[in-house]
C-alpha atoms as a PDB file:
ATOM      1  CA  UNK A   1       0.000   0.000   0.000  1.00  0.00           C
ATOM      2  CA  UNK A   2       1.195   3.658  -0.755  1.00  0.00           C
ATOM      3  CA  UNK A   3       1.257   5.616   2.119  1.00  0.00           C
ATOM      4  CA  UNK A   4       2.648   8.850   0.062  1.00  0.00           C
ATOM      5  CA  UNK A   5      -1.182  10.305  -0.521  1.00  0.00           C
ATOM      6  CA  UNK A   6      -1.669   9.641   3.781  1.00  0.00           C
ATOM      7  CA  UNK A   7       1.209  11.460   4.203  1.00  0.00           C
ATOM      8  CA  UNK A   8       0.407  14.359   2.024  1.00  0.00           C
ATOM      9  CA  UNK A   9      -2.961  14.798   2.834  1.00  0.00           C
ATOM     10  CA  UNK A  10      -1.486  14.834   6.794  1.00  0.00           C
ATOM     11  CA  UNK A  11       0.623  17.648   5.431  1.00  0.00           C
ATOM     12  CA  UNK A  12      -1.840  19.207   4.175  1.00  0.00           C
ATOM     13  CA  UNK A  13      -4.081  19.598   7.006  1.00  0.00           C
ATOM     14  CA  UNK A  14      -1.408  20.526   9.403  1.00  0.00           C
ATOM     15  CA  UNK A  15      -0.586  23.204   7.137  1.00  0.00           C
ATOM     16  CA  UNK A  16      -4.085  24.798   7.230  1.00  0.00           C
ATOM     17  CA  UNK A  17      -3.943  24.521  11.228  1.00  0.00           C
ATOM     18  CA  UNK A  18      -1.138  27.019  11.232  1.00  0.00           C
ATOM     19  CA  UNK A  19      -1.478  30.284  13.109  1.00  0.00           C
ATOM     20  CA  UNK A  20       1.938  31.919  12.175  1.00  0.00           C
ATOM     21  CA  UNK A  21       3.936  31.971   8.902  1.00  0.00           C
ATOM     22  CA  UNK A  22       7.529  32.883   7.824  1.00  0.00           C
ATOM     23  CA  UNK A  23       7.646  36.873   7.589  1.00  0.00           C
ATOM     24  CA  UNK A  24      11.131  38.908   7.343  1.00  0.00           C
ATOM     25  CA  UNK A  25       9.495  41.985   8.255  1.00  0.00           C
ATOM     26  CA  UNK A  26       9.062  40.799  11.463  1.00  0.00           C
ATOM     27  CA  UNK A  27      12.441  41.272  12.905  1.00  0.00           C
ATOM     28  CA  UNK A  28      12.029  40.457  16.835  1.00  0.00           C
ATOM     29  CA  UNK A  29      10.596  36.627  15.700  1.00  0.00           C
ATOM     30  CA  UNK A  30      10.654  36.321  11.964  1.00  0.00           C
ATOM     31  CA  UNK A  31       6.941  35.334  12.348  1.00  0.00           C
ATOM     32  CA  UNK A  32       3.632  36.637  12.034  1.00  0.00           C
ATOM     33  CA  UNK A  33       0.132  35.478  13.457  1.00  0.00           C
ATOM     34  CA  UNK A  34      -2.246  34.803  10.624  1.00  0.00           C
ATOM     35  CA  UNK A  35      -4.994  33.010  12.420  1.00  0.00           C
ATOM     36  CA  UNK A  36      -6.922  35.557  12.421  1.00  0.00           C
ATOM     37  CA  UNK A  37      -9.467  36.081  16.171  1.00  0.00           C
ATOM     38  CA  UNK A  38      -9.322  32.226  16.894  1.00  0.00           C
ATOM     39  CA  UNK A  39      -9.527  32.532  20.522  1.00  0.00           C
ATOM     40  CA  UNK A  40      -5.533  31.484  21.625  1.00  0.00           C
ATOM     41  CA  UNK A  41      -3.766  32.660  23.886  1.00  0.00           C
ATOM     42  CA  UNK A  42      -0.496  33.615  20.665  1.00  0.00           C
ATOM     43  CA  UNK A  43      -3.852  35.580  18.981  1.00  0.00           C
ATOM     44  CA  UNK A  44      -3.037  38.977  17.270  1.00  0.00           C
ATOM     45  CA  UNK A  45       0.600  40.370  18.804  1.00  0.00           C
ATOM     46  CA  UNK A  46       0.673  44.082  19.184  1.00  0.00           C
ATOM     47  CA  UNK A  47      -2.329  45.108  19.493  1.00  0.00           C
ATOM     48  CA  UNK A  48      -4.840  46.124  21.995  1.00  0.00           C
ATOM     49  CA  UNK A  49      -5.721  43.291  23.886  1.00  0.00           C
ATOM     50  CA  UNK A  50      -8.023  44.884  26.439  1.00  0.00           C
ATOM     51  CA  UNK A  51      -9.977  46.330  23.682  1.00  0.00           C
ATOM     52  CA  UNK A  52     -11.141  43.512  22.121  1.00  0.00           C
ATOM     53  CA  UNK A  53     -11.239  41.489  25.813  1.00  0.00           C
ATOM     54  CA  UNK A  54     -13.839  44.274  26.935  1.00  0.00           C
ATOM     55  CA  UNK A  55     -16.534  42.982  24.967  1.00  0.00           C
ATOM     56  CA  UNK A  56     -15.164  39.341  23.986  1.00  0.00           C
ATOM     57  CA  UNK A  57     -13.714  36.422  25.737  1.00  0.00           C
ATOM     58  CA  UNK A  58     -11.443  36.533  29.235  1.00  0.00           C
ATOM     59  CA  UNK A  59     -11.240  39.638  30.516  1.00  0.00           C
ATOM     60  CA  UNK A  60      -7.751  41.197  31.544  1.00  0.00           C
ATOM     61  CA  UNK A  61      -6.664  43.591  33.724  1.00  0.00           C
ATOM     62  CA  UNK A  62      -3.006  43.799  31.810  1.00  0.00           C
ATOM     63  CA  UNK A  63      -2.132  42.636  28.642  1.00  0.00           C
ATOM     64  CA  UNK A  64       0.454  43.334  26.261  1.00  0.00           C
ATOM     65  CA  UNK A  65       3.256  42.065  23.761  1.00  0.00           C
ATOM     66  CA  UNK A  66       7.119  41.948  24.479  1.00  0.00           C
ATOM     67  CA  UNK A  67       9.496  42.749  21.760  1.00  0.00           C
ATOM     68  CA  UNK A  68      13.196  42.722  20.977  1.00  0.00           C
ATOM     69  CA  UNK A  69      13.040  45.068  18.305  1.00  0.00           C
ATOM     70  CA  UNK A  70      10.390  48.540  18.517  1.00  0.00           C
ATOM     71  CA  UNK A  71       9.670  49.111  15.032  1.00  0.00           C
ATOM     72  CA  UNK A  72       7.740  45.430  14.625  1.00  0.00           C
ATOM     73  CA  UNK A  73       4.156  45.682  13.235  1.00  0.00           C
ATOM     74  CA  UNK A  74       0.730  44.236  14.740  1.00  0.00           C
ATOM     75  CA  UNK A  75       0.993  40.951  14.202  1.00  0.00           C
ATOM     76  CA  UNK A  76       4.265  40.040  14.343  1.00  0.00           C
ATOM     77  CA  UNK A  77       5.173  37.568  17.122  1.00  0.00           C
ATOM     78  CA  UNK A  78       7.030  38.910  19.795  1.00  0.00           C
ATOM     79  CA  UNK A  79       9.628  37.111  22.528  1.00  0.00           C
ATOM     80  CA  UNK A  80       8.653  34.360  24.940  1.00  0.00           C
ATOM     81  CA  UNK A  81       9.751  33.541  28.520  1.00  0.00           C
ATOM     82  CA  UNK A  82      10.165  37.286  29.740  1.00  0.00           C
ATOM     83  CA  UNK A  83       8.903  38.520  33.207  1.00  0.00           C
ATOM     84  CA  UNK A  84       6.940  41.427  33.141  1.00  0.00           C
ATOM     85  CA  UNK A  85       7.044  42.792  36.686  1.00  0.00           C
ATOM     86  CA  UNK A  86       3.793  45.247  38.021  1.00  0.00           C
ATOM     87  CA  UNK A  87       4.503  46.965  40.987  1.00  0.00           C
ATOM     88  CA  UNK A  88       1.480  48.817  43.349  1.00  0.00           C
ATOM     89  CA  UNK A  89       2.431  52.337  44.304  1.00  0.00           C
ATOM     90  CA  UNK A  90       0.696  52.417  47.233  1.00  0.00           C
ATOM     91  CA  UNK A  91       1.371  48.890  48.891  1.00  0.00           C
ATOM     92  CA  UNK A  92       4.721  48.112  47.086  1.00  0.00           C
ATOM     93  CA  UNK A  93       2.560  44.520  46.200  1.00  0.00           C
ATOM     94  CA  UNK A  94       4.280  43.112  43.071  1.00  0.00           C
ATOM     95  CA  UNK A  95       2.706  40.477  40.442  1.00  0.00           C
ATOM     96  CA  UNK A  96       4.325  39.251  37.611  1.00  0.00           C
ATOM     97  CA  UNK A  97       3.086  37.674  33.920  1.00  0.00           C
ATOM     98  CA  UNK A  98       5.538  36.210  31.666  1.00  0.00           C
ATOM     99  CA  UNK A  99       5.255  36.781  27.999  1.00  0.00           C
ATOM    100  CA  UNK A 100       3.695  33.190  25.994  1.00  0.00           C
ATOM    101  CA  UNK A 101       5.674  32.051  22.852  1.00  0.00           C
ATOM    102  CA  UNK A 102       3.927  35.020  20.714  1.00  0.00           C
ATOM    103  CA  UNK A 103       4.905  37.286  23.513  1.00  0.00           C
ATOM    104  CA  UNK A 104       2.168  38.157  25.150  1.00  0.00           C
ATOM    105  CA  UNK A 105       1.479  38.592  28.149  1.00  0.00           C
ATOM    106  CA  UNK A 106      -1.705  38.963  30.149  1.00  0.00           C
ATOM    107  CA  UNK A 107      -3.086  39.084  33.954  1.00  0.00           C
ATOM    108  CA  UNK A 108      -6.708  38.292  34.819  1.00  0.00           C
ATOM    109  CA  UNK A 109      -9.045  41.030  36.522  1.00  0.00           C
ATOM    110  CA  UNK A 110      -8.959  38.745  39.629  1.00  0.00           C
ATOM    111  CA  UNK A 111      -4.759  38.915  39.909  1.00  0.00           C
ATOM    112  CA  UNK A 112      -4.182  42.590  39.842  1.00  0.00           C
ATOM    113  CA  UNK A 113      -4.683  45.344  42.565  1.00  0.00           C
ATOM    114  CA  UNK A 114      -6.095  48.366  42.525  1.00  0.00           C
ATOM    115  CA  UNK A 115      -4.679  51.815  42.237  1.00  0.00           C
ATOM    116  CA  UNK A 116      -1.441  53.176  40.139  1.00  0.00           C
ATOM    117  CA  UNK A 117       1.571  50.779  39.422  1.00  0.00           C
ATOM    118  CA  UNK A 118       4.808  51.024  38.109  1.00  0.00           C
ATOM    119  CA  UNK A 119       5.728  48.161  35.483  1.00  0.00           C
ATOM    120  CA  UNK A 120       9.013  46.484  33.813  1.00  0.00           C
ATOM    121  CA  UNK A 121      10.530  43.964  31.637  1.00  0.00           C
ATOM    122  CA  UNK A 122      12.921  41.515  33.071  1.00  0.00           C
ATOM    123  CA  UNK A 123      15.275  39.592  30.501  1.00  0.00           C
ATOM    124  CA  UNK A 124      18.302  37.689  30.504  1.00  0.00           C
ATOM    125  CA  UNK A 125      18.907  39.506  34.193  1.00  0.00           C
ATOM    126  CA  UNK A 126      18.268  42.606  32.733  1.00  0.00           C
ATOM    127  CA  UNK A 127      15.634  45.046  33.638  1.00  0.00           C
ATOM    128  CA  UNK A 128      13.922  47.919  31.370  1.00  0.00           C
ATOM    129  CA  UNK A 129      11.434  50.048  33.841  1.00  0.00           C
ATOM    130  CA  UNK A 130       8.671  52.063  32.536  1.00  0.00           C
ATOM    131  CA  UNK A 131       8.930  55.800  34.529  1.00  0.00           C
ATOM    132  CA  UNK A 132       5.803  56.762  34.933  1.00  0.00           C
ATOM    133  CA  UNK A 133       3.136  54.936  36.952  1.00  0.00           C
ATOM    134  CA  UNK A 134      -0.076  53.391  34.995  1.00  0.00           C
ATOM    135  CA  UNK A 135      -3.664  52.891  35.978  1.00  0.00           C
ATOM    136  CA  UNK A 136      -5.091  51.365  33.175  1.00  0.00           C
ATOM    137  CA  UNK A 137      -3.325  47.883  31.551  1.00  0.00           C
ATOM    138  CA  UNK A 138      -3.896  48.241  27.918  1.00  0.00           C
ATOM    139  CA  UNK A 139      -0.236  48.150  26.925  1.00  0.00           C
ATOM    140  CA  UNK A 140      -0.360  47.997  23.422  1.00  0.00           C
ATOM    141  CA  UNK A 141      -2.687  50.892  22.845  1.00  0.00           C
ATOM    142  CA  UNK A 142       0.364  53.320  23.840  1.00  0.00           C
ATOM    143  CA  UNK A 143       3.273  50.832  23.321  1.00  0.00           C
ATOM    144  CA  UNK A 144       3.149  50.465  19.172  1.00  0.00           C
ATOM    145  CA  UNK A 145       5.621  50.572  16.471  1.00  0.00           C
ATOM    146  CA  UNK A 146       5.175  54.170  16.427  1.00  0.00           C
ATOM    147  CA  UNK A 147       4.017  55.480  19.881  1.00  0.00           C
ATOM    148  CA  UNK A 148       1.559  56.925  21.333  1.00  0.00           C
ATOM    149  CA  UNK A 149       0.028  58.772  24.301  1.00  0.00           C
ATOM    150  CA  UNK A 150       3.716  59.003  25.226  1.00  0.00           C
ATOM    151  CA  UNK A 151       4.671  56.178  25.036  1.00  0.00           C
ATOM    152  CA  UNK A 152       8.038  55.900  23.277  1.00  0.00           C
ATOM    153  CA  UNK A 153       7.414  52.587  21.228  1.00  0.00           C
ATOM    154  CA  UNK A 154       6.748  49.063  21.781  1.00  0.00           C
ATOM    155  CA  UNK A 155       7.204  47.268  25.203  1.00  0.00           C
ATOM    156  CA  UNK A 156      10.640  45.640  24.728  1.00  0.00           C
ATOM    157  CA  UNK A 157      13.570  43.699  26.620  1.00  0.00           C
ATOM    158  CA  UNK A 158      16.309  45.521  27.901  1.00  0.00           C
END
């Protein structure tokens, strides 16, 4: 029996279960998220996850992406395995997410305190500290390619 169609077709469907794909632009990862707002946890790098959370699926009280590099698009997969450390400015309380393999990162309503916090990126025992404190966790509606609402760029490693 010829097992060469099995194989293929195997290919195949694997292939269409893909959420990222080879892209150059994308200099932090070399990858891009194409599946679209399939409900993972990798979904849609760089942009604003509380905006969409607010009316669909879990909610979060911070969410983000971690780069390497500021300039990378929405979309493009970010870096995995880094702490991002929130600190409370009035109880010195700190949590900490780490960044998922499309780096983002993300901490339930029920995990964060209230009030003003300070936040940064730990990497490689380095740390990068954001000056001034926050009171609202959508990350990536400030921390973009470009900027904005003072924000100099994206949220990267130090």
């Amino acid at each position: 029996m010829n097992r060469l169609p099995y194989a293929f077709v195997a290919v195949l469907f694997l292939a269409s279960c893909a959420t990222t794909s080879a892209d150059s632009s994308c200099i932090s990862s070399g990858t891009r998220w194409t599946g679209g707002n399939s409900g993972s946890s990798a979904m849609n790098p760089g942009t604003d996850c509380i905006a969409c959370h607010a009316s669909e699926g879990p909610k979060y009280a911070v969410a983000g992406t971690v780069y390497s590099d500021g300039s990378d698009a929405d979309g493009c997969d970010g870096i995995a395995s880094v702490s991002v450390e929130l600190k409370s400015v009035d109880t010195g309380e700190t949590v900490t997410a780490t960044s998922n393999g499309a780096g983002n990162f993300y901490l339930a309503s029920n995990k964060m305190f209230a009030g003003k916090y300070t936040a940064r990126v730990i990497a490689n025992g380095k740390a990068r500290a954001m000056n001034t404190p926050q009171s609202i966790g959508a990350c990536n509606a400030c921390h973009t390619s470009a900027g904005a609402g003072g924000a100099p760029g994206r949220v990267i490693i130090p």
